[in-house]
Protein backbone atom coordinates (compact mmCIF):
# COMPACT_ATOMS: atom_id res chain seq x y z
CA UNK A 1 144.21 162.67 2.21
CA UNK A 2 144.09 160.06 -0.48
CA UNK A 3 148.55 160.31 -0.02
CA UNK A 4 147.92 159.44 3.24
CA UNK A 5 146.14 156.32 2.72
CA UNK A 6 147.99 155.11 -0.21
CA UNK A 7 150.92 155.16 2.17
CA UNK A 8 149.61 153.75 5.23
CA UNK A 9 148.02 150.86 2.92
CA UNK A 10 151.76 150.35 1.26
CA UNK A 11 152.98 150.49 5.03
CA UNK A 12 150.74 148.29 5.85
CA UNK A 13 152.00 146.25 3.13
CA UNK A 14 155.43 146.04 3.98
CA UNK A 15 154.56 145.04 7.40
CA UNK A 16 152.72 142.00 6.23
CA UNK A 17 155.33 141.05 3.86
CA UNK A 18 158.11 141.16 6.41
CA UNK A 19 155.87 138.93 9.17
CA UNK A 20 155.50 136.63 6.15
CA UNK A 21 158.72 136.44 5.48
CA UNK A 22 160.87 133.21 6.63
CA UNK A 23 162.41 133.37 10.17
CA UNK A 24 165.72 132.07 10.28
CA UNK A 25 166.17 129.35 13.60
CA UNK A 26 169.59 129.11 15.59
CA UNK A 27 171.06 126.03 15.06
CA UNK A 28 170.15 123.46 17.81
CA UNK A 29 172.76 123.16 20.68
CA UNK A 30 174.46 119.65 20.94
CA UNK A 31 172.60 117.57 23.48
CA UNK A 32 174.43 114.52 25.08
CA UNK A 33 172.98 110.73 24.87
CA UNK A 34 173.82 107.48 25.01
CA UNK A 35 172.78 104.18 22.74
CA UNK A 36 173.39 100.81 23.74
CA UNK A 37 173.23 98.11 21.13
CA UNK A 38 172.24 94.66 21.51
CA UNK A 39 172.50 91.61 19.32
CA UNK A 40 171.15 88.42 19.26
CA UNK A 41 173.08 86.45 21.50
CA UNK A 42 172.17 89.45 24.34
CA UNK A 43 175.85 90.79 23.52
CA UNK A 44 175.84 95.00 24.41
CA UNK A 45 178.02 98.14 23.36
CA UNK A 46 177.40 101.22 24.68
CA UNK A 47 177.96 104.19 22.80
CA UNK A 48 177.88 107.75 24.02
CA UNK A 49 177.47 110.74 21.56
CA UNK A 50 176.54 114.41 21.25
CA UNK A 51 174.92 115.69 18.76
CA UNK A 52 172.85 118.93 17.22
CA UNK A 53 170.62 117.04 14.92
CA UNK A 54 167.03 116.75 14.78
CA UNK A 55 166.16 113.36 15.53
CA UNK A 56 167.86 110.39 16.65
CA UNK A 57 167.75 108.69 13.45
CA UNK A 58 169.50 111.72 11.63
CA UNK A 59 172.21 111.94 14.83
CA UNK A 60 173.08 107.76 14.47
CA UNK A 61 173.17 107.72 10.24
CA UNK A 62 175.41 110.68 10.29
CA UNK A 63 177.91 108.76 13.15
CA UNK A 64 177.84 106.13 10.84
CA UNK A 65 176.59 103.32 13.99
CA UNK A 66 173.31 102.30 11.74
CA UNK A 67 172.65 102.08 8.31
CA UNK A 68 168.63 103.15 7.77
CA UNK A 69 166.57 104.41 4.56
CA UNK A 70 163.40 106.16 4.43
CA UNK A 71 160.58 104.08 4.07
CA UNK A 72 156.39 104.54 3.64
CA UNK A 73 156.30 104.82 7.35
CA UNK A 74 159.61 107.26 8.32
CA UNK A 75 163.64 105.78 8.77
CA UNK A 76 164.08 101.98 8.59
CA UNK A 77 166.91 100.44 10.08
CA UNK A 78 168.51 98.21 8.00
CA UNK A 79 171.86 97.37 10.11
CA UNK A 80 173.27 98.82 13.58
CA UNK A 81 177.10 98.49 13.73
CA UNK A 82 177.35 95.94 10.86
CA UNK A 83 175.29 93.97 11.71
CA UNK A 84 172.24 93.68 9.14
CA UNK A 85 168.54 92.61 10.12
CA UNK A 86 166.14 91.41 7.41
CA UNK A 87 162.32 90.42 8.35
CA UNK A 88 162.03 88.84 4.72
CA UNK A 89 165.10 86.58 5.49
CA UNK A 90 165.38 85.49 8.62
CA UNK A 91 162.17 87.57 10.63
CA UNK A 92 165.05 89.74 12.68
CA UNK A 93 164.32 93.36 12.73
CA UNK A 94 165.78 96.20 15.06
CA UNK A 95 163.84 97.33 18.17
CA UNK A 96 163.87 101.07 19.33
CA UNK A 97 163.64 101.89 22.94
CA UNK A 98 163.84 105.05 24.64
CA UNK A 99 165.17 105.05 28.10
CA UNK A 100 164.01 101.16 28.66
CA UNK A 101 160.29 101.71 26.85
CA UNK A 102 159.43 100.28 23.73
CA UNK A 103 159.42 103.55 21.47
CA UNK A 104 156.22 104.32 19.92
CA UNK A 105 157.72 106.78 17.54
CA UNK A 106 159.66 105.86 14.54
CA UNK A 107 164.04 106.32 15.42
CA UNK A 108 163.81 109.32 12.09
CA UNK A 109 160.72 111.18 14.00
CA UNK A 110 162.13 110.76 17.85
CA UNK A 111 163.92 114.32 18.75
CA UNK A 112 167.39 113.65 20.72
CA UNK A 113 166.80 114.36 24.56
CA UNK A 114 169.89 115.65 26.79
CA UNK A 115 170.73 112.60 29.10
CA UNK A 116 168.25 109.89 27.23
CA UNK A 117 169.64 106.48 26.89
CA UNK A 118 168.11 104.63 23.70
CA UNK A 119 168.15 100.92 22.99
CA UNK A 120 168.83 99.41 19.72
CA UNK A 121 168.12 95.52 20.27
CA UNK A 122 168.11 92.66 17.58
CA UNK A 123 164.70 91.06 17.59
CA UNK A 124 163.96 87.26 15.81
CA UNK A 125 160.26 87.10 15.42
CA UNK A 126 157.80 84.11 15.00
């Protein structure tokens, strides 16, 4: 009897250790999008991409269109296509939009959507 239990405990065990263990995820398919860019003078360029990463952020660094690092609140952009924005300097930063709305997540924390246009416009402040 006591055989018994000693191995339905180490069964038991084993069972918990393999639950616990880590689950390996599929990659993510490639999902389709498009960003347009704006500058200053209202000047666009529309860029159309597809991409398995995990955020939008990740997806535009790695294509090389913006130039970002990580900052105290998530990915800062620091220059889309060349073309640099600096608050301190000149009060320009660069506004995120998804599909035409003002984003209210950061471009590093937004997930990619299949078919989602985002916005990347230059913005002087006051």
């Amino acid at each position: 009897m006591k055989k018994i239990i000693s191995m339905l405990l180490a069964l038991a065990m084993l069972f918990t250790l393999a639950a616990c263990g880590a689950k390996e995820e599929a990659p993510a398919e490639p999902v389709s999008f498009k960003v347009i860019v704006t500058d200053l003078e209202g000047n666009e360029s529309t860029y159309e991409y597809t991409s398995n990463a995990s955020s939008v952020g990740e997806a535009l660094v790695a294509e090389g269109l913006i130039e970002a690092h990580e900052g105290s609140f998530g990915l800062f952009i620091d220059a889309v296509n060349g073309i640099a924005a600096d608050w301190d300097k000149d009060q320009t930063y660069w506004a995120f939009y998804i599909n035409g709305e003002y984003a209210v997540t950061g471009i590093g924390e937004t997930e990619i959507t299949a078919g989602a246009t985002y916005n990347l416009t230059l913005t002087k402040g006051e």
